[in-house]
PDB file of N, CA and C in Angstrom:
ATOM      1  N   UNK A   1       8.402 -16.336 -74.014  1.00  0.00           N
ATOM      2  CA  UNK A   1       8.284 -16.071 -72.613  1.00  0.00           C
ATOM      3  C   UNK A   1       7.165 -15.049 -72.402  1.00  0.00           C
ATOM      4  N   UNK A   2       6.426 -15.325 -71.509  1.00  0.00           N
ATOM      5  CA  UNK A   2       5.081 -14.333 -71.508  1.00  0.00           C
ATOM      6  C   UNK A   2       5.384 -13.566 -70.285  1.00  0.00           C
ATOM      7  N   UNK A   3       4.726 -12.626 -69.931  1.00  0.00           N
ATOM      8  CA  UNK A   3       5.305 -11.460 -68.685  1.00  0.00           C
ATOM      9  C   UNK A   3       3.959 -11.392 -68.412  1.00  0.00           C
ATOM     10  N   UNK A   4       3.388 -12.107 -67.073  1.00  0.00           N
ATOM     11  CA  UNK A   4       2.847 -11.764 -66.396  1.00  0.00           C
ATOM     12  C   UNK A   4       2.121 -10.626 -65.577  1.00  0.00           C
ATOM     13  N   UNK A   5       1.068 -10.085 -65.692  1.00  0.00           N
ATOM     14  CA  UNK A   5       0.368  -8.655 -65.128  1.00  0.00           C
ATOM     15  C   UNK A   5       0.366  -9.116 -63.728  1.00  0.00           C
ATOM     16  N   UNK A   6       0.859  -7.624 -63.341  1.00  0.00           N
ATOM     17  CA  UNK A   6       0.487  -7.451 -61.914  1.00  0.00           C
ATOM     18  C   UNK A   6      -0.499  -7.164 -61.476  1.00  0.00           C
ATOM     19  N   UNK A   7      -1.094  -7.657 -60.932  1.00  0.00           N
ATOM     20  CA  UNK A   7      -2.786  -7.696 -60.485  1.00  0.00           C
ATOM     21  C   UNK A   7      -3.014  -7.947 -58.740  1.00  0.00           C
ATOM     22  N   UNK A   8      -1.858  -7.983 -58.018  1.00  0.00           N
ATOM     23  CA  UNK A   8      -2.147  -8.016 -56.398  1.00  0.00           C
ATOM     24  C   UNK A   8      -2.084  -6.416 -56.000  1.00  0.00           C
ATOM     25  N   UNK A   9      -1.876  -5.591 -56.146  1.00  0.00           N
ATOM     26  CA  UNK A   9      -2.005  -4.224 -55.608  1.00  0.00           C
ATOM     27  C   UNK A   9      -3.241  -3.483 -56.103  1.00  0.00           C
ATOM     28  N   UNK A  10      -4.000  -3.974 -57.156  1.00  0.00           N
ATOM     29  CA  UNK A  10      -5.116  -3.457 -57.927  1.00  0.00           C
ATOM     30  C   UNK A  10      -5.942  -3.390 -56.858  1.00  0.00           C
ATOM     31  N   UNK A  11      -6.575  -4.460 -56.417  1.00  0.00           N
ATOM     32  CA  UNK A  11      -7.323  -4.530 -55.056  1.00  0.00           C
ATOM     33  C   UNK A  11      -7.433  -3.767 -54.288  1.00  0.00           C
ATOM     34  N   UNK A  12      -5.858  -3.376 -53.364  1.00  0.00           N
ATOM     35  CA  UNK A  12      -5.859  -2.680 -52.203  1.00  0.00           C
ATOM     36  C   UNK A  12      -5.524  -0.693 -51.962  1.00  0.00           C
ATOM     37  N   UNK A  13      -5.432  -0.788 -53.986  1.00  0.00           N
ATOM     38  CA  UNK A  13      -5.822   0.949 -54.452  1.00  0.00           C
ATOM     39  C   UNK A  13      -6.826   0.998 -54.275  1.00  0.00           C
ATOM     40  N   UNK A  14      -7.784   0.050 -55.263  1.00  0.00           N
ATOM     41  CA  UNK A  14      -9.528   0.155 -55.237  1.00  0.00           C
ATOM     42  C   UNK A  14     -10.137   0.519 -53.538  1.00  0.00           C
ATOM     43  N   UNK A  15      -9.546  -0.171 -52.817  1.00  0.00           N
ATOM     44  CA  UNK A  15     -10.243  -0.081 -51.327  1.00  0.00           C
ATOM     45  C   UNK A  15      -9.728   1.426 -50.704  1.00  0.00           C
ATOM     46  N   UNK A  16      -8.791   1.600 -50.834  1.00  0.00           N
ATOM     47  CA  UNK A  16      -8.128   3.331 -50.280  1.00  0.00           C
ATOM     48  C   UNK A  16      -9.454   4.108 -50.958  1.00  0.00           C
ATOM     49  N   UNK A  17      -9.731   3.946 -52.398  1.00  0.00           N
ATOM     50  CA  UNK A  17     -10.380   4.750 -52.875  1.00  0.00           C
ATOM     51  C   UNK A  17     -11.722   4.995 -52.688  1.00  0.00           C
ATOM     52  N   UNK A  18     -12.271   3.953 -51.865  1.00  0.00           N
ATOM     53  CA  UNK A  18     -13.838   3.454 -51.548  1.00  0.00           C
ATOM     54  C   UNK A  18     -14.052   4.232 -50.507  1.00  0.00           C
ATOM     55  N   UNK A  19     -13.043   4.426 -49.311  1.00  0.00           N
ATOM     56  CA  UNK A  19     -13.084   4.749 -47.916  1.00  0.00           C
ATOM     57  C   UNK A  19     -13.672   5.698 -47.698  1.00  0.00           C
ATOM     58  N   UNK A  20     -14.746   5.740 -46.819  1.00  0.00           N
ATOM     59  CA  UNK A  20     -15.796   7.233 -47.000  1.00  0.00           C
ATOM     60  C   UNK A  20     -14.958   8.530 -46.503  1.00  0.00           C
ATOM     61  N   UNK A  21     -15.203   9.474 -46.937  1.00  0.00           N
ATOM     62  CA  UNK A  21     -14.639  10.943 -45.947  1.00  0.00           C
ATOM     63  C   UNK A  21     -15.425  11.182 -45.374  1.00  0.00           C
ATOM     64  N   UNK A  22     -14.726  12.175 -44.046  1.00  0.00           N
ATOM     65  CA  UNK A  22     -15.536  12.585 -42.488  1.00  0.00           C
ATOM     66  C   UNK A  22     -16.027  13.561 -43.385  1.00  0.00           C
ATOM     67  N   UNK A  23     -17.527  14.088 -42.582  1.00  0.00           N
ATOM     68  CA  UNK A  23     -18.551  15.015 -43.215  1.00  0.00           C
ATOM     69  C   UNK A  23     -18.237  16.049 -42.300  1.00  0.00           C
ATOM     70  N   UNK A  24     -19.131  17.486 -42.860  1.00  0.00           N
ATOM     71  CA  UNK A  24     -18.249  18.581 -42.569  1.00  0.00           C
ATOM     72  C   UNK A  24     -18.480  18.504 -40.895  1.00  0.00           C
ATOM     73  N   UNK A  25     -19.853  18.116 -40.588  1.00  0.00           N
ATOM     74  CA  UNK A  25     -20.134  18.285 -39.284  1.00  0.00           C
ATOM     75  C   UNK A  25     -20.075  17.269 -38.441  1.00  0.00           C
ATOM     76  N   UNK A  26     -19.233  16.557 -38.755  1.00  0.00           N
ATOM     77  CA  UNK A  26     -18.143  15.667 -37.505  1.00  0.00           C
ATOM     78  C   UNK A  26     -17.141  15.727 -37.822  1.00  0.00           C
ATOM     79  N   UNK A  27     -16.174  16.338 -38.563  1.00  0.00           N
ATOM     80  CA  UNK A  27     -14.769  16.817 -38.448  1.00  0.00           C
ATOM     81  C   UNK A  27     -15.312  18.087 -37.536  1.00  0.00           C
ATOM     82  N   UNK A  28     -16.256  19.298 -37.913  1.00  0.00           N
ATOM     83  CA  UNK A  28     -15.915  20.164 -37.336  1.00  0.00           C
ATOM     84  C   UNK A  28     -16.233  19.736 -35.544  1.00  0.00           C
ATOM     85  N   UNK A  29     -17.053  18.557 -34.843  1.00  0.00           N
ATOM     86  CA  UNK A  29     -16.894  18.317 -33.556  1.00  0.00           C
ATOM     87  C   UNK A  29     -15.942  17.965 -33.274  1.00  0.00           C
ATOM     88  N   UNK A  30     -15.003  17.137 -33.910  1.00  0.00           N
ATOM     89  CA  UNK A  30     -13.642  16.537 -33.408  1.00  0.00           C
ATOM     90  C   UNK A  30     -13.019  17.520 -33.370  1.00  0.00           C
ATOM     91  N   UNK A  31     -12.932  18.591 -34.105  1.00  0.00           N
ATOM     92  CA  UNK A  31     -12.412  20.010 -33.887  1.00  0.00           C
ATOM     93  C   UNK A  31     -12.767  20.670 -32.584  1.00  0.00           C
ATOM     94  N   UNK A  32     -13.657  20.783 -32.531  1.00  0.00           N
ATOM     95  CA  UNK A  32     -14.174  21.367 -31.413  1.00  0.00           C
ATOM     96  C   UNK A  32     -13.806  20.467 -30.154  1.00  0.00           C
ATOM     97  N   UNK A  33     -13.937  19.219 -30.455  1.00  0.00           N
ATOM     98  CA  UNK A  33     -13.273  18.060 -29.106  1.00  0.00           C
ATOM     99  C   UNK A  33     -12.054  18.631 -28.890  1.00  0.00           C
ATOM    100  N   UNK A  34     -11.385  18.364 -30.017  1.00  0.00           N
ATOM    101  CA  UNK A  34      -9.334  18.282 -29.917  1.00  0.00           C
ATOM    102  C   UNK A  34      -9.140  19.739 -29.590  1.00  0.00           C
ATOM    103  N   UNK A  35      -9.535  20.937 -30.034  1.00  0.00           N
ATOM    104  CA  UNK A  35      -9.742  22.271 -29.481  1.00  0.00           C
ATOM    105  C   UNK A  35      -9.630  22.229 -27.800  1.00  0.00           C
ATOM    106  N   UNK A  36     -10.816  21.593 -27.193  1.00  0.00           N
ATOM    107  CA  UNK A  36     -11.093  21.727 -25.617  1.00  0.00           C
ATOM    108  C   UNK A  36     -10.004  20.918 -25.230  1.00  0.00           C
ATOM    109  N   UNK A  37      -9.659  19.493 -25.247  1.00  0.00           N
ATOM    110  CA  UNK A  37      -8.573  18.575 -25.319  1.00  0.00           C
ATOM    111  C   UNK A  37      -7.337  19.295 -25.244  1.00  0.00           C
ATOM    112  N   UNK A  38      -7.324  20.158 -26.139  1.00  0.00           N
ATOM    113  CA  UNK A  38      -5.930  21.339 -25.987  1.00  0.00           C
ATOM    114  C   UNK A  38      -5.444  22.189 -24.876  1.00  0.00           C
ATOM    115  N   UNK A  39      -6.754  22.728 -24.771  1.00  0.00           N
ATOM    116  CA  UNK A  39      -6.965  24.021 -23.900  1.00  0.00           C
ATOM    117  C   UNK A  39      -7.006  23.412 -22.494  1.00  0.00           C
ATOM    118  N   UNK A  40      -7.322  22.134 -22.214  1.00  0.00           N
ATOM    119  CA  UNK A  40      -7.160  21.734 -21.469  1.00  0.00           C
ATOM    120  C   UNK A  40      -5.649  21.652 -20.923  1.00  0.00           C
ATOM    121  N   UNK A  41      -5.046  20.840 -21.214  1.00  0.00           N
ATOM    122  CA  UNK A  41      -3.536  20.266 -21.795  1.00  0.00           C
ATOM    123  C   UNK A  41      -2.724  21.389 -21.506  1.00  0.00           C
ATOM    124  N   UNK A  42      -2.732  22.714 -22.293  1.00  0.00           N
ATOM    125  CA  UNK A  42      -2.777  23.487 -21.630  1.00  0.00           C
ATOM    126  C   UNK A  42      -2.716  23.925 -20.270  1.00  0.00           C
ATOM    127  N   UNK A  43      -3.797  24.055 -19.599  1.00  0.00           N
ATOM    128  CA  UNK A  43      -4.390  24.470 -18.434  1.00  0.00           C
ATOM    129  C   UNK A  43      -3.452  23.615 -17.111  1.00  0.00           C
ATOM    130  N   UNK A  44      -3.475  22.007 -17.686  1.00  0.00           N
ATOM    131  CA  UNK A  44      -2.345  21.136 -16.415  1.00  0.00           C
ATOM    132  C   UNK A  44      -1.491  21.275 -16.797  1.00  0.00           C
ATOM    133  N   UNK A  45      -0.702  21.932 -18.179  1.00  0.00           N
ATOM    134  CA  UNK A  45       0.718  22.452 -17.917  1.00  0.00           C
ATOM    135  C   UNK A  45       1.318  23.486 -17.345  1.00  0.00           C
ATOM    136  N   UNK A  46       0.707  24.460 -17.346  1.00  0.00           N
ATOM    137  CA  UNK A  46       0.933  25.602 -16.352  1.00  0.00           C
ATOM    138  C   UNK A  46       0.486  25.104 -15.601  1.00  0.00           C
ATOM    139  N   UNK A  47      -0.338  24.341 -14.708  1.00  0.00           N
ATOM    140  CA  UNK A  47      -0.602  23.775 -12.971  1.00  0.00           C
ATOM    141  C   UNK A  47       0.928  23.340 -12.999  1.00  0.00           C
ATOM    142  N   UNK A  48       1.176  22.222 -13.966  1.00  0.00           N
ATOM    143  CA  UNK A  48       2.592  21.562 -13.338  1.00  0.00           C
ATOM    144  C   UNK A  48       3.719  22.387 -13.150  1.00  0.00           C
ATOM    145  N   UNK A  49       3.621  23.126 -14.570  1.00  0.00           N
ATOM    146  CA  UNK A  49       4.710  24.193 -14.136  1.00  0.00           C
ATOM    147  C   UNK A  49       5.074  25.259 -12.655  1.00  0.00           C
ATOM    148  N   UNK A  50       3.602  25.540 -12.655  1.00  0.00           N
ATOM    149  CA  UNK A  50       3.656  26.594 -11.408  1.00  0.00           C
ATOM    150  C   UNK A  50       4.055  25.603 -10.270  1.00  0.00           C
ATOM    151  N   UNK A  51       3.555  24.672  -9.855  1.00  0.00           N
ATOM    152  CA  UNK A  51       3.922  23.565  -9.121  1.00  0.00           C
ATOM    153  C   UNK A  51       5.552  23.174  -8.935  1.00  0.00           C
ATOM    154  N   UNK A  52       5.808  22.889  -9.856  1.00  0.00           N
ATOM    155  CA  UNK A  52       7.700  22.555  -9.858  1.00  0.00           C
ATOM    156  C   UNK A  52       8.220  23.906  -9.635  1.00  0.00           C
ATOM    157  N   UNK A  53       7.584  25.034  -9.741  1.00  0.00           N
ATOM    158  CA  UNK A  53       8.509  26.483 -10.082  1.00  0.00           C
ATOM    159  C   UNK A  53       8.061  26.987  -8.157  1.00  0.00           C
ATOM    160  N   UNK A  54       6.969  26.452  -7.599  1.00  0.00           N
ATOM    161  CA  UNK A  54       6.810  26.681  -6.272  1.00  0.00           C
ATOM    162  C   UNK A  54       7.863  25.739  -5.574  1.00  0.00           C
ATOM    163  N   UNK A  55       7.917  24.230  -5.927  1.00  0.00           N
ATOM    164  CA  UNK A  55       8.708  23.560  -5.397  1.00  0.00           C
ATOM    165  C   UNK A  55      10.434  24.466  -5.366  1.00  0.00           C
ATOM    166  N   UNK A  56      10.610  24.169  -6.292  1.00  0.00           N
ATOM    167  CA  UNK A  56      12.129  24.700  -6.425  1.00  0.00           C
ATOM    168  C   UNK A  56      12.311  26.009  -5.626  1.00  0.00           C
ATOM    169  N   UNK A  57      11.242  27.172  -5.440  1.00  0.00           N
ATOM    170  CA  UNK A  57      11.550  28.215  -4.641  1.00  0.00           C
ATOM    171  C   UNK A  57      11.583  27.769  -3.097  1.00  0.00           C
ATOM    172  N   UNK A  58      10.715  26.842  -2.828  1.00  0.00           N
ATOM    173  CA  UNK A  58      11.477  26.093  -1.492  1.00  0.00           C
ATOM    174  C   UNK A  58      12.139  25.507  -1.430  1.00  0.00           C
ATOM    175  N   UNK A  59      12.739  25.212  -1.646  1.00  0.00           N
ATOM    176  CA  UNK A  59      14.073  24.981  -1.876  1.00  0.00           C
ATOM    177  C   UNK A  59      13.992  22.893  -1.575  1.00  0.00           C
ATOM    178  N   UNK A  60      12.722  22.698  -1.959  1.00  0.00           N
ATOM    179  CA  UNK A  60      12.790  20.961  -2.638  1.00  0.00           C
ATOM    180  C   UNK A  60      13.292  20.207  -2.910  1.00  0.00           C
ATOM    181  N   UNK A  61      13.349  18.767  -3.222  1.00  0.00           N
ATOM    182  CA  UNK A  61      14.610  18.142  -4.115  1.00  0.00           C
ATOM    183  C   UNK A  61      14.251  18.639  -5.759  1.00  0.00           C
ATOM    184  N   UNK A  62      14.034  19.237  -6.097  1.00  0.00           N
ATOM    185  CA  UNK A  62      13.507  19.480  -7.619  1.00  0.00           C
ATOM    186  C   UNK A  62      14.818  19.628  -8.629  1.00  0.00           C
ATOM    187  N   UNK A  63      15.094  19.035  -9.721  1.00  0.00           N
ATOM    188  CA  UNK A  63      16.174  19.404 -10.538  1.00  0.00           C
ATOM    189  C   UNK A  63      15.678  20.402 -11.580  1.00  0.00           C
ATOM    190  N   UNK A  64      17.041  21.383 -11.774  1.00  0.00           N
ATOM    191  CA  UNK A  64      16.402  22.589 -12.085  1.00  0.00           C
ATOM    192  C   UNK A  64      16.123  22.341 -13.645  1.00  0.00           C
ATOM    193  N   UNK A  65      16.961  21.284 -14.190  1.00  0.00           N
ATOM    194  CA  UNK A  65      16.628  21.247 -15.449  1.00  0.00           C
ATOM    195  C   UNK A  65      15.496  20.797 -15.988  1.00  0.00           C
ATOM    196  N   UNK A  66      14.512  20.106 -14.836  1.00  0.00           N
ATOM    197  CA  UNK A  66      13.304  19.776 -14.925  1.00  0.00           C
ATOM    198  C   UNK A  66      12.266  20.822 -14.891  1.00  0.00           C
ATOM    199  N   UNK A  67      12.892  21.954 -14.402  1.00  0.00           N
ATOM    200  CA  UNK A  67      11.679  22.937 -13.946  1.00  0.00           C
ATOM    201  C   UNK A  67      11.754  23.511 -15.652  1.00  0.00           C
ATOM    202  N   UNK A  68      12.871  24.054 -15.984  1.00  0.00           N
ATOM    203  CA  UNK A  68      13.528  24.469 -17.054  1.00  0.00           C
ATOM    204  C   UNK A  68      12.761  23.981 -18.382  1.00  0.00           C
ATOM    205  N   UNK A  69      12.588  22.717 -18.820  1.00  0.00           N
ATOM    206  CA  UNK A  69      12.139  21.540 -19.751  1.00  0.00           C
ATOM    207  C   UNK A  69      10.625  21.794 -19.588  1.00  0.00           C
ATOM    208  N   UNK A  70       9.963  22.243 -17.913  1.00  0.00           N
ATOM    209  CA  UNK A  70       8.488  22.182 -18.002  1.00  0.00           C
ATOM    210  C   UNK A  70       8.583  23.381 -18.780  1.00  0.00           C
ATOM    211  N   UNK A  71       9.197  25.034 -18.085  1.00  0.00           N
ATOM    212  CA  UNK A  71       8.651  25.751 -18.732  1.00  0.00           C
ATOM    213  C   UNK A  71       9.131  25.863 -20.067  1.00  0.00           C
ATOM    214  N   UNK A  72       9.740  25.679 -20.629  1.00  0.00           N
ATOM    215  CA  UNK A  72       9.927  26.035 -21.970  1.00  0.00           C
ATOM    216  C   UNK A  72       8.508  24.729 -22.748  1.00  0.00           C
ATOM    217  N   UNK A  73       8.319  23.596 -21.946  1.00  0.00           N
ATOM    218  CA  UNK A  73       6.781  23.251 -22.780  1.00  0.00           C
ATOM    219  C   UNK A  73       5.637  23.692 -22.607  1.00  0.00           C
ATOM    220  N   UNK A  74       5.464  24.479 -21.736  1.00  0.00           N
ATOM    221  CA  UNK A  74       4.473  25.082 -21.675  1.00  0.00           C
ATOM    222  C   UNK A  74       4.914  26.384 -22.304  1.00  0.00           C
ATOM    223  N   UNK A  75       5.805  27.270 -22.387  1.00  0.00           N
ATOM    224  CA  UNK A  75       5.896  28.386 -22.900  1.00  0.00           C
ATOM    225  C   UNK A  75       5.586  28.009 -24.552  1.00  0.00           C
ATOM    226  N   UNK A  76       5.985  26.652 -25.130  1.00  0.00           N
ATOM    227  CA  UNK A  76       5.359  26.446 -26.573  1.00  0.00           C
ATOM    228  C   UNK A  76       4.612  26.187 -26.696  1.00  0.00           C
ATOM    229  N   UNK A  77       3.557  25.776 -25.558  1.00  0.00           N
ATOM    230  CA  UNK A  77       2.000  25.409 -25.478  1.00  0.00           C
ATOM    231  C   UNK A  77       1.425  26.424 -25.856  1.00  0.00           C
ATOM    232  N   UNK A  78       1.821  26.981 -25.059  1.00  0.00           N
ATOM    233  CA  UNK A  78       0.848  28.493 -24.916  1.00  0.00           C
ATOM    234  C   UNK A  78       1.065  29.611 -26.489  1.00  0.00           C
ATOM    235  N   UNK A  79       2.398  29.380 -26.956  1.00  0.00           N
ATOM    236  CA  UNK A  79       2.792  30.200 -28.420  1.00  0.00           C
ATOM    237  C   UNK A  79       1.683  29.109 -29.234  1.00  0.00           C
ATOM    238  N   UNK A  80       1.596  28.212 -29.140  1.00  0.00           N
ATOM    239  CA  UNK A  80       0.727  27.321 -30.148  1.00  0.00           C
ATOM    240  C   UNK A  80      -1.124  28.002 -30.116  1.00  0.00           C
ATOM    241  N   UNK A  81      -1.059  27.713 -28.636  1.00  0.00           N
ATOM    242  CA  UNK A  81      -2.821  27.789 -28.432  1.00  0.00           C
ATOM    243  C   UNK A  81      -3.336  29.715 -28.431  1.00  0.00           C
ATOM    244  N   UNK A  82      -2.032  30.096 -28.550  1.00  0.00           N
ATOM    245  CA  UNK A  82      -2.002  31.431 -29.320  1.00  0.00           C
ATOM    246  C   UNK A  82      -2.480  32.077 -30.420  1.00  0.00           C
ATOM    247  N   UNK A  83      -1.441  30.756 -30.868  1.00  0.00           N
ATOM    248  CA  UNK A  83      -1.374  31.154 -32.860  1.00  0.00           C
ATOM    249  C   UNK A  83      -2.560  30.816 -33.330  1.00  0.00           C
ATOM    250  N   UNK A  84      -3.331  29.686 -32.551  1.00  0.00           N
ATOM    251  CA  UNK A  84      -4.429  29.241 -33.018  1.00  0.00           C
ATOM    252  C   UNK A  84      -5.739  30.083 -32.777  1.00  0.00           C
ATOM    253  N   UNK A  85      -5.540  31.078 -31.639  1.00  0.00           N
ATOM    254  CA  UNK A  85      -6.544  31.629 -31.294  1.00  0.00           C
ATOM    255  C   UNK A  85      -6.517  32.608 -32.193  1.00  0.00           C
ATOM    256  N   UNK A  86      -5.120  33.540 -32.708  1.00  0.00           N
ATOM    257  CA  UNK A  86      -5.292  34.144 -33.154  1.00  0.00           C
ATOM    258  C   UNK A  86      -5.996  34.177 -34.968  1.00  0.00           C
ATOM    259  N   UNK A  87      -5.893  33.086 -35.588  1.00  0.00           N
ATOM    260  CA  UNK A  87      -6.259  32.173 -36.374  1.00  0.00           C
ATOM    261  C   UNK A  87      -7.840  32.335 -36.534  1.00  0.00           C
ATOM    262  N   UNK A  88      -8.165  31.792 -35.515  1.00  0.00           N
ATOM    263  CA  UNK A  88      -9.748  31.726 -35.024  1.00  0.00           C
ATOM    264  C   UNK A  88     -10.422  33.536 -35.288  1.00  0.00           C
ATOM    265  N   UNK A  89      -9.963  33.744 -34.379  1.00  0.00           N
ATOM    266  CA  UNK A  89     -10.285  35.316 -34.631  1.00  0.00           C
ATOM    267  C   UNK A  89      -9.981  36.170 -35.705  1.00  0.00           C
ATOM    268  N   UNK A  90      -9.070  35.575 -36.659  1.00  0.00           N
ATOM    269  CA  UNK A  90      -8.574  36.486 -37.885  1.00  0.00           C
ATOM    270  C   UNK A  90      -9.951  35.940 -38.407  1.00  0.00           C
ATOM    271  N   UNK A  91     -10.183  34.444 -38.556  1.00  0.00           N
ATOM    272  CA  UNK A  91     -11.553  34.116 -39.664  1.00  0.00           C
ATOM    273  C   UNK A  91     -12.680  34.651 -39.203  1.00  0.00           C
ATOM    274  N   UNK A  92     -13.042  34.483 -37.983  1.00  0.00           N
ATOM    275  CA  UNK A  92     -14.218  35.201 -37.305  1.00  0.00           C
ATOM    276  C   UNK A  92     -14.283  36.795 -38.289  1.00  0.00           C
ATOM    277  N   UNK A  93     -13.343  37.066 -38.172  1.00  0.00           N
ATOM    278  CA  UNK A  93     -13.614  38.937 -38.509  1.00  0.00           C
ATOM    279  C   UNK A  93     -13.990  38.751 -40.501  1.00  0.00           C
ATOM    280  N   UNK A  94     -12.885  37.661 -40.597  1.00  0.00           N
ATOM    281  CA  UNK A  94     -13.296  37.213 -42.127  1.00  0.00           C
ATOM    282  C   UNK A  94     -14.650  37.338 -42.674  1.00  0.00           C
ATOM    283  N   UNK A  95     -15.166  36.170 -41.176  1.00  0.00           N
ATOM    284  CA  UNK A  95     -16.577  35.935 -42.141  1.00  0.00           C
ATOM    285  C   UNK A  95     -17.934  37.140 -41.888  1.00  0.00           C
ATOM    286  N   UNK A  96     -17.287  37.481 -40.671  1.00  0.00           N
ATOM    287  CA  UNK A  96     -17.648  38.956 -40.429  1.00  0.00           C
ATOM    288  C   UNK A  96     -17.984  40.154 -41.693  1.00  0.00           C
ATOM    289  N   UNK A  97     -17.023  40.274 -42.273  1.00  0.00           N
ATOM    290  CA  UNK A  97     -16.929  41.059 -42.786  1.00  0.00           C
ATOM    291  C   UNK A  97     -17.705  40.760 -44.507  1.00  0.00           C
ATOM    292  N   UNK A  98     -18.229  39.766 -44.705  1.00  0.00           N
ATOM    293  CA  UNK A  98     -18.540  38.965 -45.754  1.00  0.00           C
ATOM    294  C   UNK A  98     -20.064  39.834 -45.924  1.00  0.00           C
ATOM    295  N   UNK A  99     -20.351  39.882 -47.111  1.00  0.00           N
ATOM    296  CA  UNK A  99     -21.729  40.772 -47.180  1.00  0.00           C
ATOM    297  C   UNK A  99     -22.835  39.227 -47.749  1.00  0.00           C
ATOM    298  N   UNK A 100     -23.904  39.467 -47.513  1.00  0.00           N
ATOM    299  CA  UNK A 100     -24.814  38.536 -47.867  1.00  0.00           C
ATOM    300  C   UNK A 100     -25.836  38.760 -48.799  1.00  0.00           C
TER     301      UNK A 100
END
């Protein structure tokens, strides 16, 4: 009885392995895209929030658990685009501090 090689998956490793990688300076624009993209995102979540949080003080049809759900996503928006800033600015001082 002979045992047959597996030879159909050989192919479709070889091709994963071919696949070019992003170069440094178009990852770092998509960075810089998805960055603004953020900050944006951002920016209309606090609009919406302040918006539902004006509604509800007039007393609107607004459900409060909706106002509730905005802010706590925007309150993790904002801990995120935080952490990241602060991130940004820790390396800034990094490379800052780098002698040449």
């Amino acid at each position: 009885m002979a045992i047959q090689p597996i030879t159909s998956n050989i192919p479709q490793i070889a091709d994963i392995n071919s696949t070019p990688k992003p170069t440094a300076s178009g990852s770092a624009q998509e960075l810089t895209e998805s960055f603004g993209d953020m900050l944006s995102n951002l920016n209309q979540s606090q609009q919406t929030t302040d918006n539902l949080m004006t509604q509800l003080a007039r007393g609107e049809d607004v459900d409060l658990h909706t106002v509730m759900i905005a802010l706590e996503e925007n309150n993790v928006n904002f801990n995120v685009a935080l952490g990241i800033r602060d991130k940004l600015v820790e390396a800034y001082r990094e490379v800052m501090r780098m002698q040449v």
